[in-house]
Every structure is written in C-alpha cells, then in structure tokens.
C-alpha atoms as a PDB file:
ATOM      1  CA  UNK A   1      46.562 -91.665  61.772  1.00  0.00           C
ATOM      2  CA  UNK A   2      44.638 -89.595  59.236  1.00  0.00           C
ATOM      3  CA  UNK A   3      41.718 -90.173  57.572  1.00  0.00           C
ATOM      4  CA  UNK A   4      42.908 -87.707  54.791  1.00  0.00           C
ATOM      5  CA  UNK A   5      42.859 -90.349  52.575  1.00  0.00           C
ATOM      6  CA  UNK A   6      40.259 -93.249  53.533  1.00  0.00           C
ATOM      7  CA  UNK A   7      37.296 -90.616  53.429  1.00  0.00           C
ATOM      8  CA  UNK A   8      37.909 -89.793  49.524  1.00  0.00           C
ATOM      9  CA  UNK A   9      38.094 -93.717  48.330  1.00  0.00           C
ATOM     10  CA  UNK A  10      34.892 -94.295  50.923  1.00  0.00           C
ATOM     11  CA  UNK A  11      32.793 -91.266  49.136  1.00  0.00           C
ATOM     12  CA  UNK A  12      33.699 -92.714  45.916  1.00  0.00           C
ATOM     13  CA  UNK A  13      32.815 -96.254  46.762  1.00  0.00           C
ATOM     14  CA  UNK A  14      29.687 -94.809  48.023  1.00  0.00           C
ATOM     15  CA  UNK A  15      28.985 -93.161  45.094  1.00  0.00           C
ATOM     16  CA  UNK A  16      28.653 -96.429  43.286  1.00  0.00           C
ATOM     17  CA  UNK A  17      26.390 -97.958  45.848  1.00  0.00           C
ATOM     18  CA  UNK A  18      23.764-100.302  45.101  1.00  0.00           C
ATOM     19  CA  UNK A  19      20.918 -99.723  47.151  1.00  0.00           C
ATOM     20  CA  UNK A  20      17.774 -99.958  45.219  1.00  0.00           C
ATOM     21  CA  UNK A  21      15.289-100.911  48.337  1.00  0.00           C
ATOM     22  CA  UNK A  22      16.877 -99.127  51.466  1.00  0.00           C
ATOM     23  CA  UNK A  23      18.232 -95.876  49.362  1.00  0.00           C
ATOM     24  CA  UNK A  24      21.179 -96.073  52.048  1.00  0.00           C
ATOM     25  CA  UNK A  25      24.138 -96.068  50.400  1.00  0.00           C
ATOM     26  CA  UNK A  26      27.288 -96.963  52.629  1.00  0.00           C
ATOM     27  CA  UNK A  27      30.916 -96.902  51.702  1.00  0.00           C
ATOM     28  CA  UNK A  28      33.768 -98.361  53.622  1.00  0.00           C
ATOM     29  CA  UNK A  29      37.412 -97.996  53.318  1.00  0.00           C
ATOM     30  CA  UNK A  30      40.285 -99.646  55.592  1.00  0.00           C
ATOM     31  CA  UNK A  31      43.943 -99.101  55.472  1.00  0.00           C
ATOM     32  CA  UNK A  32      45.897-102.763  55.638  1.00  0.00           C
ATOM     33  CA  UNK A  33      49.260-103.073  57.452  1.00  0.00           C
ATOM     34  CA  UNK A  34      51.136-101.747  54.654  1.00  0.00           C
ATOM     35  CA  UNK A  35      49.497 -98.548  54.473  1.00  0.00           C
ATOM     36  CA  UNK A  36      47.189 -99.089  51.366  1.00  0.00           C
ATOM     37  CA  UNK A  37      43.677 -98.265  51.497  1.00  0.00           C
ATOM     38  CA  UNK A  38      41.541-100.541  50.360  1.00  0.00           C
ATOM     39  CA  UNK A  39      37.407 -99.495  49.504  1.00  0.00           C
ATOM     40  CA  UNK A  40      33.860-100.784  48.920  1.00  0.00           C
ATOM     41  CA  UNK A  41      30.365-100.284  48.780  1.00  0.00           C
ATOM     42  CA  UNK A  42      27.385-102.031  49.893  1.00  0.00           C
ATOM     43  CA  UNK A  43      25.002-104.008  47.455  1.00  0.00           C
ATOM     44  CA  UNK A  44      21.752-104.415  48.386  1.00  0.00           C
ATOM     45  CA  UNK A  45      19.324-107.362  46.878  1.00  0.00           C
ATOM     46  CA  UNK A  46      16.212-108.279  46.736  1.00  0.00           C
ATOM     47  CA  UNK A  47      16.557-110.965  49.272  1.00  0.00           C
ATOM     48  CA  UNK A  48      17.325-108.399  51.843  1.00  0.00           C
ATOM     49  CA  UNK A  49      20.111-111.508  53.946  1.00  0.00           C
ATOM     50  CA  UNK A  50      22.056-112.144  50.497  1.00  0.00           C
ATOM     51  CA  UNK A  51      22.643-107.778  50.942  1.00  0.00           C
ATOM     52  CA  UNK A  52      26.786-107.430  51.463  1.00  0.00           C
ATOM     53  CA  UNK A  53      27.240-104.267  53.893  1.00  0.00           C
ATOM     54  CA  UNK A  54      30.124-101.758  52.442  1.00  0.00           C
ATOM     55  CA  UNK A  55      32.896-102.901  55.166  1.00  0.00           C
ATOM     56  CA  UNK A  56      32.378-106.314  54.808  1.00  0.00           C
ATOM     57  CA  UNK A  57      33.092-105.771  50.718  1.00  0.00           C
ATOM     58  CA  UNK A  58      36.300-103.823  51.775  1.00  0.00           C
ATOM     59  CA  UNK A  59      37.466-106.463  54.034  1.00  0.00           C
ATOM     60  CA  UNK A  60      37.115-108.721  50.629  1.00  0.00           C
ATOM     61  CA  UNK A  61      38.472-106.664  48.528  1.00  0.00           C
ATOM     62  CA  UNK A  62      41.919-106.143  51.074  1.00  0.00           C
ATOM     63  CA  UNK A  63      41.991-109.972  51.739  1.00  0.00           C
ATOM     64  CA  UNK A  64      41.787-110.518  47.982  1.00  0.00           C
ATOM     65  CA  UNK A  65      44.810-108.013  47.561  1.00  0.00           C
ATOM     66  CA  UNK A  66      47.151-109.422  50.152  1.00  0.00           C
ATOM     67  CA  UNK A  67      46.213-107.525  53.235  1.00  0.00           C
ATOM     68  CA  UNK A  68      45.403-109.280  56.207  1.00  0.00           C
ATOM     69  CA  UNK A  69      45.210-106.219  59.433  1.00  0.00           C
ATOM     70  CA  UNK A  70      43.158-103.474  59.113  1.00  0.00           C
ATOM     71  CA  UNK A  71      44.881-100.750  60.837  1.00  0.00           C
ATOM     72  CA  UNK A  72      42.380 -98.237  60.473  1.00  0.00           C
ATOM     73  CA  UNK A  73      39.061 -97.870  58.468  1.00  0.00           C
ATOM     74  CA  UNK A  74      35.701 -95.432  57.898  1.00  0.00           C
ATOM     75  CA  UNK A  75      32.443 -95.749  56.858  1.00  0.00           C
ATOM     76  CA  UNK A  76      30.383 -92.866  55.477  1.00  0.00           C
ATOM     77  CA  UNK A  77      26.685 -92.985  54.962  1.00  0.00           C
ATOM     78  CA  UNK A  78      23.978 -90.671  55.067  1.00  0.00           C
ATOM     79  CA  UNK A  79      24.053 -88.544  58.745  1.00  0.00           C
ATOM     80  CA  UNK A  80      20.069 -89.425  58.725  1.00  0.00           C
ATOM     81  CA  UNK A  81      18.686 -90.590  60.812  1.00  0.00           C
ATOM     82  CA  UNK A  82      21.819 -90.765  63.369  1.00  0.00           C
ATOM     83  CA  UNK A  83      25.460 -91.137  62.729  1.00  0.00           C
ATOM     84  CA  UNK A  84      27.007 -93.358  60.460  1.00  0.00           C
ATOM     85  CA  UNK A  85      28.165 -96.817  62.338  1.00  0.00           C
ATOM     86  CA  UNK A  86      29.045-100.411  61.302  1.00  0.00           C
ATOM     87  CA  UNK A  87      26.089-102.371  61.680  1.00  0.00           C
ATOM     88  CA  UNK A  88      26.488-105.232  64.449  1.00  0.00           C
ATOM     89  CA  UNK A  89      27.698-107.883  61.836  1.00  0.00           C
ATOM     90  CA  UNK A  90      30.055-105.440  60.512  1.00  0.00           C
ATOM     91  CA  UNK A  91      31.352-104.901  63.882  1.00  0.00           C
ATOM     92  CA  UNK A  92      32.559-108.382  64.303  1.00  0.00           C
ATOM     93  CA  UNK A  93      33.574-108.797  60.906  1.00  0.00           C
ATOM     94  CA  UNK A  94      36.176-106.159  61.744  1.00  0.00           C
ATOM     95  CA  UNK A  95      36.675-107.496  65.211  1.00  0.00           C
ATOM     96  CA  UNK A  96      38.298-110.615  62.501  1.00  0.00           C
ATOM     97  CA  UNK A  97      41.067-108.183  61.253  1.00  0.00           C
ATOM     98  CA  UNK A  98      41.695-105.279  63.584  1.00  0.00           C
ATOM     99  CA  UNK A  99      42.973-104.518  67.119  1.00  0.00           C
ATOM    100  CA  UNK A 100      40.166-103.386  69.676  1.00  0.00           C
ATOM    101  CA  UNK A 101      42.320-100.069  69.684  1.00  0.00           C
ATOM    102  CA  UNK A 102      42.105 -99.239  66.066  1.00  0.00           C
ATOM    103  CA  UNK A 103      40.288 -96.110  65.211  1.00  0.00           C
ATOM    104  CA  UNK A 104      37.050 -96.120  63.113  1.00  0.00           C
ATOM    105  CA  UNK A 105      35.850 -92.929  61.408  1.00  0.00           C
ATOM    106  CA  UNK A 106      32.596 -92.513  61.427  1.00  0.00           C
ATOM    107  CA  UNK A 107      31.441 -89.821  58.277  1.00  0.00           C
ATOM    108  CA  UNK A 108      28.815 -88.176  56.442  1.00  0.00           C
ATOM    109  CA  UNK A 109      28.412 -85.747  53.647  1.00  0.00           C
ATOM    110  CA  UNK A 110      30.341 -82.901  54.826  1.00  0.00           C
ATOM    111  CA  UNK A 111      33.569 -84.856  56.320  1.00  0.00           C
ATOM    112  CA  UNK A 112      34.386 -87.335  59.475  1.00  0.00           C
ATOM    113  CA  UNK A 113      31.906 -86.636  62.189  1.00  0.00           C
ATOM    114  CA  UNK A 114      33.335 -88.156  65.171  1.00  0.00           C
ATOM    115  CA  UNK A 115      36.364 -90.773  65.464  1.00  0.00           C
ATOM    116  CA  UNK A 116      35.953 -93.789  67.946  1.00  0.00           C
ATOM    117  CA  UNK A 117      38.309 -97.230  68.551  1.00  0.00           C
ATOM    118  CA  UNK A 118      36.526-100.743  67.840  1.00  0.00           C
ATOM    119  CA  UNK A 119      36.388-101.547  71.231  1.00  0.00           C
ATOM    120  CA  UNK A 120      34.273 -98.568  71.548  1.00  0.00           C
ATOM    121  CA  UNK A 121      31.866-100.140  69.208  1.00  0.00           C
ATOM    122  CA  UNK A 122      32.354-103.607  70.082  1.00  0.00           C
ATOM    123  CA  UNK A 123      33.007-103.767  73.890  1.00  0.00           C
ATOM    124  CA  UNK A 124      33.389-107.646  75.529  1.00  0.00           C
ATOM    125  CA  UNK A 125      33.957-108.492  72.101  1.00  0.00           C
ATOM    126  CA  UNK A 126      34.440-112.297  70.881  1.00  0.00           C
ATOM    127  CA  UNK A 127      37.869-112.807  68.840  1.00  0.00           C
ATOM    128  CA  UNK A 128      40.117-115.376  67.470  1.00  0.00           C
ATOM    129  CA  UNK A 129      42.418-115.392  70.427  1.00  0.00           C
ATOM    130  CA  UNK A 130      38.869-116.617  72.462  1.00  0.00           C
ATOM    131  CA  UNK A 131      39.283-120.049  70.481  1.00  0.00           C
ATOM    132  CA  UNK A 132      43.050-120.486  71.393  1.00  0.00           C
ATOM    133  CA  UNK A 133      44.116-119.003  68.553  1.00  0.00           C
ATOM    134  CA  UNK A 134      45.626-115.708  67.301  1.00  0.00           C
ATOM    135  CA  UNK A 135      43.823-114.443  63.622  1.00  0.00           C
ATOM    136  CA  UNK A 136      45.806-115.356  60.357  1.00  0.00           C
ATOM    137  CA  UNK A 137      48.014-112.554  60.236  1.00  0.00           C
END
C-alpha cells in the first residue's frame, strides 16, 4: 500500500483544523475496502471531552459514505513534541474497523515519518470478535 494519496487529503483536512485552545491541529485520512480515501480533521471545544480527534471524524465521515473496513489510514500533526500517533481513544476506535495488521502512517510537515501496523499501537487489544461477535462488515 501507498500512502501517495492519504497524506495529501490528511494535510488538507489538517489545514482546516479547529484547534483554538491546544493549537494542535491533526488530520486523519483512511482508505475503506473499496479503495477510497476518506479524510477529517479534529475540532476542538471549549469543553475540552465534547473535542472530536481527526481519525475519529474520518471514521464518520467513511461510515457515513458506505465504508465499513479501514484498510489503511494516516494521521499527520505537528512532529513537536514527538511523532504524530493516534491518541489511546483513537486507537480503539480504529481497533472497531481495521485488522491488527493494517498499516498506520504516522506524518508530519515534510512527509510520512515512520509506518507501523495497529497492533503495533494497540497490542492485547480488545475487539468485536472478544464479545462473540465479528464487527459489522
């Protein structure tokens, strides 16, 4: 997989951040089953727990298209003061719609600075098929 395309629509969504308080602005994009890609931003508010991280608005925005598996996504953010990485939340959020195999690119200003899997980021991770159940595919 390339990310030739996801880190383009991410920088864009970025660019339209809203993050007044934190000044960190995220963007996300994912690429569904079919191939389309599929971006967001995060928006911050002034009750800091009603904030909506950039790759949970992707995941809405693919669900509200049609797409239901992510088969591979990015997030860029600033590369300060570490590298750019789903925040825990995020992490299961994903966990939801992708395959512990999937790669994640993780990117700043200047391009994709390293490329990991979720289970990297999410090891002994909790999923649907923990309930009984396989995810609503």
């Amino acid at each position: 997989m390339s990310s030739d395309d996801l880190y383009p629509a991410a920088l864009a969504a970025r660019a339209r951040a809203y993050a007044p308080y934190s000044g960190y602005l995220v963007g996300a994009s994912l690429r569904d089953e079919t191939g389309r890609v599929h971006a967001a931003a995060n928006v911050e508010n002034a009750a800091y727990p009603q904030s909506q991280c950039a790759e949970a608005s992707a995941i809405g925005v693919m669900i509200a298209a049609g797409g239901r598996k992510i088969v591979e996504a990015l997030v860029v953010a600033d590369e300060q003061p570490g590298l750019p990485s789903p925040c825990g939340a995020c992490r299961q959020r994903l966990r939801e719609f992708m395959a512990l195999d999937a790669p994640i690119h993780l990117a700043g200003a200047a391009g994709v600075i390293r490329t990991v899997t979720l289970g990297d980021l999410l090891p002994l991770s909790f999923g649907p098929e923990h309930l009984g159940r396989e995810a609503v595919r």
